[in-house]
Protein backbone atom coordinates (compact mmCIF):
# COMPACT_ATOMS: atom_id res chain seq x y z
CA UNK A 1 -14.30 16.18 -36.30
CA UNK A 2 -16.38 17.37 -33.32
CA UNK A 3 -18.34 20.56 -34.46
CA UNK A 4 -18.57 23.47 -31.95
CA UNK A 5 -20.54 26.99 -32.37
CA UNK A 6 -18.02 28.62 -31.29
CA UNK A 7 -14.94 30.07 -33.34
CA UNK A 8 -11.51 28.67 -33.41
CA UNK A 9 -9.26 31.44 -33.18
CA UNK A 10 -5.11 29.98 -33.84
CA UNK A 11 -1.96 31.92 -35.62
CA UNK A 12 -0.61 31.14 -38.55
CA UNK A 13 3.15 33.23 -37.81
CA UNK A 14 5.40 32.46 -35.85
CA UNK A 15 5.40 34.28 -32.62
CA UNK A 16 8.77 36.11 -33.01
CA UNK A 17 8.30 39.97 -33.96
CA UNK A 18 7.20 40.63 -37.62
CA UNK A 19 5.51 43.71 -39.23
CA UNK A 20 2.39 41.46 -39.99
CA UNK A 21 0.97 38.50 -37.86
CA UNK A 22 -1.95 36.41 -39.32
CA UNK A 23 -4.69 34.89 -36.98
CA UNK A 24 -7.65 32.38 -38.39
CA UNK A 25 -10.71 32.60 -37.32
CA UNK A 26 -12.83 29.23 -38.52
CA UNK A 27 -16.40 27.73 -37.70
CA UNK A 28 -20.11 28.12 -38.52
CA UNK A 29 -20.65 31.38 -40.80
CA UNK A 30 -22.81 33.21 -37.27
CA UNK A 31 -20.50 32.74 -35.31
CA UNK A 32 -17.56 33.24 -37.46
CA UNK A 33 -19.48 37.04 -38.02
CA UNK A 34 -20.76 37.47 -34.72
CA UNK A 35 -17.06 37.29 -33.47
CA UNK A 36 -15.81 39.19 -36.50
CA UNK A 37 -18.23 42.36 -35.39
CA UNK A 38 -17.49 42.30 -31.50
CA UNK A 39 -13.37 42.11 -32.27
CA UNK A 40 -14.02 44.79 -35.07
CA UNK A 41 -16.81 47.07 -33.94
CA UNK A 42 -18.12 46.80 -37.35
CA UNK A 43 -19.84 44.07 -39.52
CA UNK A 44 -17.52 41.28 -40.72
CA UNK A 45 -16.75 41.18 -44.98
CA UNK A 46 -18.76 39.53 -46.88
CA UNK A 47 -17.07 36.07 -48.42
CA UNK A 48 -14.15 36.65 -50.98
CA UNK A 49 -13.93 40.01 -49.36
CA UNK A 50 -10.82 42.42 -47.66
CA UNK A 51 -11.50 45.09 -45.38
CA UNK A 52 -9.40 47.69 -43.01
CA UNK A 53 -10.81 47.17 -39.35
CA UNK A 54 -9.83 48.22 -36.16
CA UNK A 55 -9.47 45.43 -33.23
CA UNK A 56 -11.01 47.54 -30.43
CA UNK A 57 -8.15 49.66 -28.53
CA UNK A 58 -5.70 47.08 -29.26
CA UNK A 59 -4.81 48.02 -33.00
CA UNK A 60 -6.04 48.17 -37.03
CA UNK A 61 -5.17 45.96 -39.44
CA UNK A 62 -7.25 43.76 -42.81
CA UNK A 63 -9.67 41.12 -42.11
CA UNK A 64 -10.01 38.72 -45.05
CA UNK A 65 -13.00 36.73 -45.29
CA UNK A 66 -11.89 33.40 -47.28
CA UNK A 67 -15.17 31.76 -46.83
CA UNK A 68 -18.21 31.66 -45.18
CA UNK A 69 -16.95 29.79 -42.30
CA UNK A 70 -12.80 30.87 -42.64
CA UNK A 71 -12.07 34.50 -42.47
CA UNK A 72 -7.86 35.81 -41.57
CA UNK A 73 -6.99 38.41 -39.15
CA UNK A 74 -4.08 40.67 -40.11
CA UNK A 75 -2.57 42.97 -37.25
CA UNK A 76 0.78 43.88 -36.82
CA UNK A 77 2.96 41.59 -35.31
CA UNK A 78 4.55 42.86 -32.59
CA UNK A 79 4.01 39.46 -29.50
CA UNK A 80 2.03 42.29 -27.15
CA UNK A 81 -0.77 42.66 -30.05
CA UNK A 82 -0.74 38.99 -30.23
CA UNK A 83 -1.06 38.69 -26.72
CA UNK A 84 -3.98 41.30 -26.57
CA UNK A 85 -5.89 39.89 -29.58
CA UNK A 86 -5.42 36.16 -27.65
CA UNK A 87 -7.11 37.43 -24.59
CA UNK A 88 -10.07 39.32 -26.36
CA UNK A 89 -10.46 36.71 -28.58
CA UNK A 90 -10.93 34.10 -24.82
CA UNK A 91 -13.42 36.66 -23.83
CA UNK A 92 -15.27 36.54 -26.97
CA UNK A 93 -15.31 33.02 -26.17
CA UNK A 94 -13.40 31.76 -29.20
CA UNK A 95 -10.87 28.62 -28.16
CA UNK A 96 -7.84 27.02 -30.00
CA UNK A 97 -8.03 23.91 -31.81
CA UNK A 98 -5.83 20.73 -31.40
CA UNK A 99 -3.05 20.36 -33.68
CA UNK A 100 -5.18 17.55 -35.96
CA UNK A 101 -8.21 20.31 -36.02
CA UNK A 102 -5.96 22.89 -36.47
CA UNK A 103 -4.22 21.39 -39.43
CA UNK A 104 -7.51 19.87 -40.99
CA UNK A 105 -9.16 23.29 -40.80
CA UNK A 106 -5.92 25.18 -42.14
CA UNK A 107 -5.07 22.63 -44.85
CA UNK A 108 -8.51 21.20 -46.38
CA UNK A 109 -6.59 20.27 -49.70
CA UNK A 110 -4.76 17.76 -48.34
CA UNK A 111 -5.02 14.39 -49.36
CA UNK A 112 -4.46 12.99 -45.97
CA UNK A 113 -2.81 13.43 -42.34
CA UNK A 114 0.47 13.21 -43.61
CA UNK A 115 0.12 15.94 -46.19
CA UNK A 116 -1.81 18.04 -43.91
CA UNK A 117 1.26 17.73 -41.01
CA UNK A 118 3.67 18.51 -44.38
CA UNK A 119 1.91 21.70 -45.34
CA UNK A 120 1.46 22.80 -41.88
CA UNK A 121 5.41 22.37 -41.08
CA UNK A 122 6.03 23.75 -44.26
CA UNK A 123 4.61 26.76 -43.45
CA UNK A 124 6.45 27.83 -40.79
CA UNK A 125 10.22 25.77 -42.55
CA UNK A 126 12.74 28.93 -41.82
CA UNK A 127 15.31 27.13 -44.53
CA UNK A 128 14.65 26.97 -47.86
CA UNK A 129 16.42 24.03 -48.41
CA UNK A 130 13.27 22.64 -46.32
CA UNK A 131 10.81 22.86 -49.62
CA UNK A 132 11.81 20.28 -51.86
CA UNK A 133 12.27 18.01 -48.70
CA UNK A 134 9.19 17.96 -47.03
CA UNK A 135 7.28 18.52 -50.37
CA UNK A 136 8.43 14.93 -50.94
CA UNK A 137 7.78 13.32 -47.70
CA UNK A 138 4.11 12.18 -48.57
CA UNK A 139 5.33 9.98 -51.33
CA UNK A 140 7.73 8.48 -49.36
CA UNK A 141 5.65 8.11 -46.46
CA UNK A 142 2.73 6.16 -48.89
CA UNK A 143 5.94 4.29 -50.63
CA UNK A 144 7.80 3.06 -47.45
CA UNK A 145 5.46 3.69 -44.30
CA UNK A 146 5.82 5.85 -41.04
CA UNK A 147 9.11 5.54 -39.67
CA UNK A 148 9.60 3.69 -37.03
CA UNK A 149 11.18 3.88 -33.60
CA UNK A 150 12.21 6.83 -32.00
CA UNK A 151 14.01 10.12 -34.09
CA UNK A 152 17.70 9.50 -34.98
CA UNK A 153 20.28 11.66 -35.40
CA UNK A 154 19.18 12.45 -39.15
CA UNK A 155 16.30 13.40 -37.91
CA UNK A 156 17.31 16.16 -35.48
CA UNK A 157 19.51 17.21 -37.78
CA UNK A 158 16.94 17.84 -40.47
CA UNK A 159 14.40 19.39 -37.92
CA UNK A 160 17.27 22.90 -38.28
CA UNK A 161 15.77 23.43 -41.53
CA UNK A 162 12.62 24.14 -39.99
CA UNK A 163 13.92 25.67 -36.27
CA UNK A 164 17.06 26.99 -37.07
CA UNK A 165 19.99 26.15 -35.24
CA UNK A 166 21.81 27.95 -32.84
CA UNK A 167 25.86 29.39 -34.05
CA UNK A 168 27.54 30.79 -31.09
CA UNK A 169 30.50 32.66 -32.35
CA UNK A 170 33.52 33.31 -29.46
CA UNK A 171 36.74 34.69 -29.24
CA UNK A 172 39.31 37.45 -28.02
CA UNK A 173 38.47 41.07 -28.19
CA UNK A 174 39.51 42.27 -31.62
CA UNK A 175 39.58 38.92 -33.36
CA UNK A 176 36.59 40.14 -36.33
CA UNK A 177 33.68 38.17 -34.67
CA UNK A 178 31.19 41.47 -35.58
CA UNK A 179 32.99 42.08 -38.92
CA UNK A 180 32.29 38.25 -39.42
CA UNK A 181 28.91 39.02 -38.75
CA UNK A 182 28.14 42.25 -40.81
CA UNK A 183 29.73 40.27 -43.81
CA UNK A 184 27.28 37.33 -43.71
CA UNK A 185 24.75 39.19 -43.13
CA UNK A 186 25.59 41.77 -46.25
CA UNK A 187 24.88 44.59 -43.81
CA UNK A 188 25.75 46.33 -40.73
CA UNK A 189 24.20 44.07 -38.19
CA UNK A 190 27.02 44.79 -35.26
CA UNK A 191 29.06 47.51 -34.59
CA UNK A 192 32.76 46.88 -35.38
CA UNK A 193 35.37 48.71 -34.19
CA UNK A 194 39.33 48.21 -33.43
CA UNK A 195 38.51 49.47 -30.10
CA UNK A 196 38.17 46.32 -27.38
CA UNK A 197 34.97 45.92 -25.88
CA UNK A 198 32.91 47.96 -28.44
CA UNK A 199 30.05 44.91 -28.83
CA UNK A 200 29.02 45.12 -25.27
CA UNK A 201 25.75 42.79 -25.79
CA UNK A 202 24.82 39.20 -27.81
CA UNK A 203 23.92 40.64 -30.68
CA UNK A 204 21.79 38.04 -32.68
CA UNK A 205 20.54 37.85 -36.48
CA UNK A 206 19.21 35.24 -38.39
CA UNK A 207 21.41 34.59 -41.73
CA UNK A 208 20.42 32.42 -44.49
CA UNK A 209 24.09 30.23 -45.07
CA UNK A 210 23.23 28.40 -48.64
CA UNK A 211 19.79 27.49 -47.85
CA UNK A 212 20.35 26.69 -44.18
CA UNK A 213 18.88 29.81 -41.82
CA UNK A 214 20.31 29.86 -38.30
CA UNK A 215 20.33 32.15 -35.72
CA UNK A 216 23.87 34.01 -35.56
CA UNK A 217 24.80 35.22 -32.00
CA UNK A 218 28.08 37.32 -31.78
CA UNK A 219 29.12 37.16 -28.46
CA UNK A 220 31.13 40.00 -26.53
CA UNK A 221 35.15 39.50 -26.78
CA UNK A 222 36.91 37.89 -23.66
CA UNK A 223 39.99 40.43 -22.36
CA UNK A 224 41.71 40.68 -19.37
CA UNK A 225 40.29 44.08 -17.21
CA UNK A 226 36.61 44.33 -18.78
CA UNK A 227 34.68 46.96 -16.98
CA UNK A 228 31.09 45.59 -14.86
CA UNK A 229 29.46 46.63 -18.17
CA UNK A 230 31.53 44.15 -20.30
CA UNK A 231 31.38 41.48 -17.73
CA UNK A 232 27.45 41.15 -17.89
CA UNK A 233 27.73 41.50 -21.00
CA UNK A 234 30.13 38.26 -21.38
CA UNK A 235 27.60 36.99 -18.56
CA UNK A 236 24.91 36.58 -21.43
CA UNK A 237 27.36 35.45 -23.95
CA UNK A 238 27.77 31.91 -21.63
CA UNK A 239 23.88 31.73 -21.60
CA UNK A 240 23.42 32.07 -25.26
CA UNK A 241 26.54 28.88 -25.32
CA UNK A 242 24.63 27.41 -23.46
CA UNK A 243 22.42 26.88 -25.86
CA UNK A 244 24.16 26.82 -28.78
CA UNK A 245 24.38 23.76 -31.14
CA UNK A 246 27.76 25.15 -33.08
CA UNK A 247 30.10 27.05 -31.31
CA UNK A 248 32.58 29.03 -33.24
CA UNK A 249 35.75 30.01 -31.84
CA UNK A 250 37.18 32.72 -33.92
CA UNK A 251 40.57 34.14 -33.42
CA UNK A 252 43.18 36.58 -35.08
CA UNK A 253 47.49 36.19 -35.04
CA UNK A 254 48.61 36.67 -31.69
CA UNK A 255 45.91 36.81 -29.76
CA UNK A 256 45.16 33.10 -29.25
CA UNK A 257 41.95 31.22 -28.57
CA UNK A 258 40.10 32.04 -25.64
CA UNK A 259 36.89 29.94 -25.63
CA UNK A 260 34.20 29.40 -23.41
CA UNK A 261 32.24 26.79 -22.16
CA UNK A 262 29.18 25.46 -24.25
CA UNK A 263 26.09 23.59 -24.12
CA UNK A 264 27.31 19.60 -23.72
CA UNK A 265 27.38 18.14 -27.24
CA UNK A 266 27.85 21.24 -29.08
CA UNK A 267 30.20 20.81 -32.29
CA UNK A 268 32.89 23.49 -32.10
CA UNK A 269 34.85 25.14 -35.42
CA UNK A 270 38.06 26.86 -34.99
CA UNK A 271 38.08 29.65 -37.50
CA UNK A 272 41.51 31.51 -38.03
CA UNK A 273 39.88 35.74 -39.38
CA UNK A 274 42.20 38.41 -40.95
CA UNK A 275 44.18 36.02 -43.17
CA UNK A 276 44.95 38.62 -45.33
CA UNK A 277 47.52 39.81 -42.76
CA UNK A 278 50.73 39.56 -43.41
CA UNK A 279 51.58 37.28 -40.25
CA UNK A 280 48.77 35.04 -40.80
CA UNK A 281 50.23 31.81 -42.46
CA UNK A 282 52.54 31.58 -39.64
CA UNK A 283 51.11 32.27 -36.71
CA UNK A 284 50.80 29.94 -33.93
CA UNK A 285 47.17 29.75 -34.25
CA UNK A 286 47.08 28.82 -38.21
CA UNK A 287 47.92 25.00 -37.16
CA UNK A 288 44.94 25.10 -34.81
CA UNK A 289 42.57 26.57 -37.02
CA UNK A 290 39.72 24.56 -39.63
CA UNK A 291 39.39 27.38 -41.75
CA UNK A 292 41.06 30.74 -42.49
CA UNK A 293 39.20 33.94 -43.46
CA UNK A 294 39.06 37.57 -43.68
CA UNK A 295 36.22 38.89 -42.77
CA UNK A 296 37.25 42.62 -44.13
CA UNK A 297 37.90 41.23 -47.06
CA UNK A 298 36.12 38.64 -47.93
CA UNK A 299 38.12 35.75 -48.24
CA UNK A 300 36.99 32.29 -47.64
CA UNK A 301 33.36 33.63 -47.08
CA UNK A 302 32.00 31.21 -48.94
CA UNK A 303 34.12 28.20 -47.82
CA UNK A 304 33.05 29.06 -43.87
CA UNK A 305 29.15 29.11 -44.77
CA UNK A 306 29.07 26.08 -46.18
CA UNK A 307 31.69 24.37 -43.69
CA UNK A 308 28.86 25.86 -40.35
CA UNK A 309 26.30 24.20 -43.19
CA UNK A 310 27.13 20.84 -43.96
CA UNK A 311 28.21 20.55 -39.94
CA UNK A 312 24.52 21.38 -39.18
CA UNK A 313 22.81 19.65 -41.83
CA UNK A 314 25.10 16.93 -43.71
CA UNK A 315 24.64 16.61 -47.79
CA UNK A 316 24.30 12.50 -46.69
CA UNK A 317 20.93 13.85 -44.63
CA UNK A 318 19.88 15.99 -47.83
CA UNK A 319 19.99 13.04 -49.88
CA UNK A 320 18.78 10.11 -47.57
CA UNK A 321 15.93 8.70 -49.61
CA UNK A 322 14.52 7.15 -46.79
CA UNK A 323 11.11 8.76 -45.28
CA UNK A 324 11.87 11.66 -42.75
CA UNK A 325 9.99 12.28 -39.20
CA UNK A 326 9.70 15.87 -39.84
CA UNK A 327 6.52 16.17 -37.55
């Protein structure tokens, strides 16, 4: 590896919002300090040390010195800090590694390439059904070799454990899709309301469905006479379809499916909420429908995550022996 004098400066997070972001800062022990006191104003910790700095007008946070040549920078994590810290850190002349450097500097216990691009991906897995997974990939990389060719479909599949996948959930106007929502999430994520047009935005969380995170978009409902606020607001629902690698169309009795279009290739799920009413198991839309739920109540919770799962990421992919191009 080429040896420079001055710092590499990369994240560890992600770059989404969080309350704390974590920065490396990595090279020879000068200039690893000498950047330390011009971010901090103040002399940099001493090895195996933690201290509370301030990073200039931009914001406080802990520096962590791990060694003499590796020390962590801890602000919060909001992406304008981030961006901030990036440009001070250009004019203090630090620069980001390549992926290989990166990952060599970040992961020096690895036993080779392979485990260093495992631990690295780990790292930033969103699913926790990732762990086992990609803890195992070395092995089967040394047993049977780098795959070869070009990713399959297994292989995208698997790659929404560690970028989660996109559910797009779409229906009339009082069919349950925020109720849906607040009762996967175990909290009040949307507002729900029997009055149409009360989720007037895509309201997004990310939901952990049996080990398989995804990000959950609940889409404004689709009604004849929406207002100019209600039809931007549908507006962004077809963008985030657009994107969307499951689409679920939820409905209620008598109001039908009303479904938009979605990004080409996304799998679609008819879901059938408020089963618990009393027309339910004859309405038209029963015969149409994959699953029936209530959302209120609870019923067939449990059956629709892991339906939205094994569509995303099969059991078959799961349990594929065969070495996985997870990098």
């Amino acid at each position: 590896m080429r040896r420079v004098r001055r710092p590499l400066w990369w994240w560890s997070t992600a770059p989404s919002p969080g309350a704390i972001a974590v920065a490396n800062v990595c090279g020879y022990p000068e200039g690893v300090e000498r950047f330390l006191h011009a971010l901090c104003g103040a002399p940099a910790p001493r090895r195996g040390e933690v201290a509370w700095r301030r990073f200039g007008a931009v914001d406080d946070g802990v520096v962590a010195r791990v060694s003499a040549r590796h020390a962590l920078v801890m602000p919060h994590g909001g992406p304008r800090i981030r961006a901030l810290l990036d440009a001070r850190a250009d004019e203090l002349r630090a620069h980001s590694p390549v992926d290989a450097e990166r990952d060599a500097l970040s992961w020096p216990e690895a036993a080779d390439p392979v485990e260093r691009a495992m631990l690295a991906t780990l790292a930033r897995a969103a699913s926790p059904l990732a762990i086992d997974l990609l803890a195992a990939q070395p092995a089967r990389w040394r047993e049977h070799g780098a795959p070869a060719g070009e990713p399959d479909d297994r292989d995208r599949r698997l790659r929404r454990l560690i970028d989660p996948a996109r559910v797009c959930v779409t229906g009339p106007a009082n069919a349950g899709k925020s109720t849906l929502l607040n009762a996967l999430a175990g909290r009040e994520v949307a507002i729900a309301h029997a009055q149409p047009g009360t989720t007037r935005d895509a309201v997004c969380a990310r939901l952990d469905l049996a080990g398989v995170v995804v990000d959950w978009f609940d889409t404004p409902g689709v009604r004849p006479g929406m207002d100019a606020v209600e039809a931007a607001a549908a507006r962004l629902a077809e963008r985030a379809l657009a994107h969307a690698d499951l689409v679920i169309e939820l409905t209620a009795p008598g109001l039908g499916w009303h479904s938009l279009d979605a990004a080409p290739g996304a799998m679609r799920l008819r879901v059938l909420n408020q089963c618990d009413r009393a027309d339910a198991a004859a309405c038209p839309e029963r015969a149409d429908a994959a699953l029936a739920v209530s959302a209120l109540r609870g019923a067939g919770i449990e059956p629709l995550v892991a339906l939205v799962r094994n569509a995303l990421v099969t059991p078959g992919d799961l349990a594929d022996p065969r070495p996985w191009r997870f990098a």
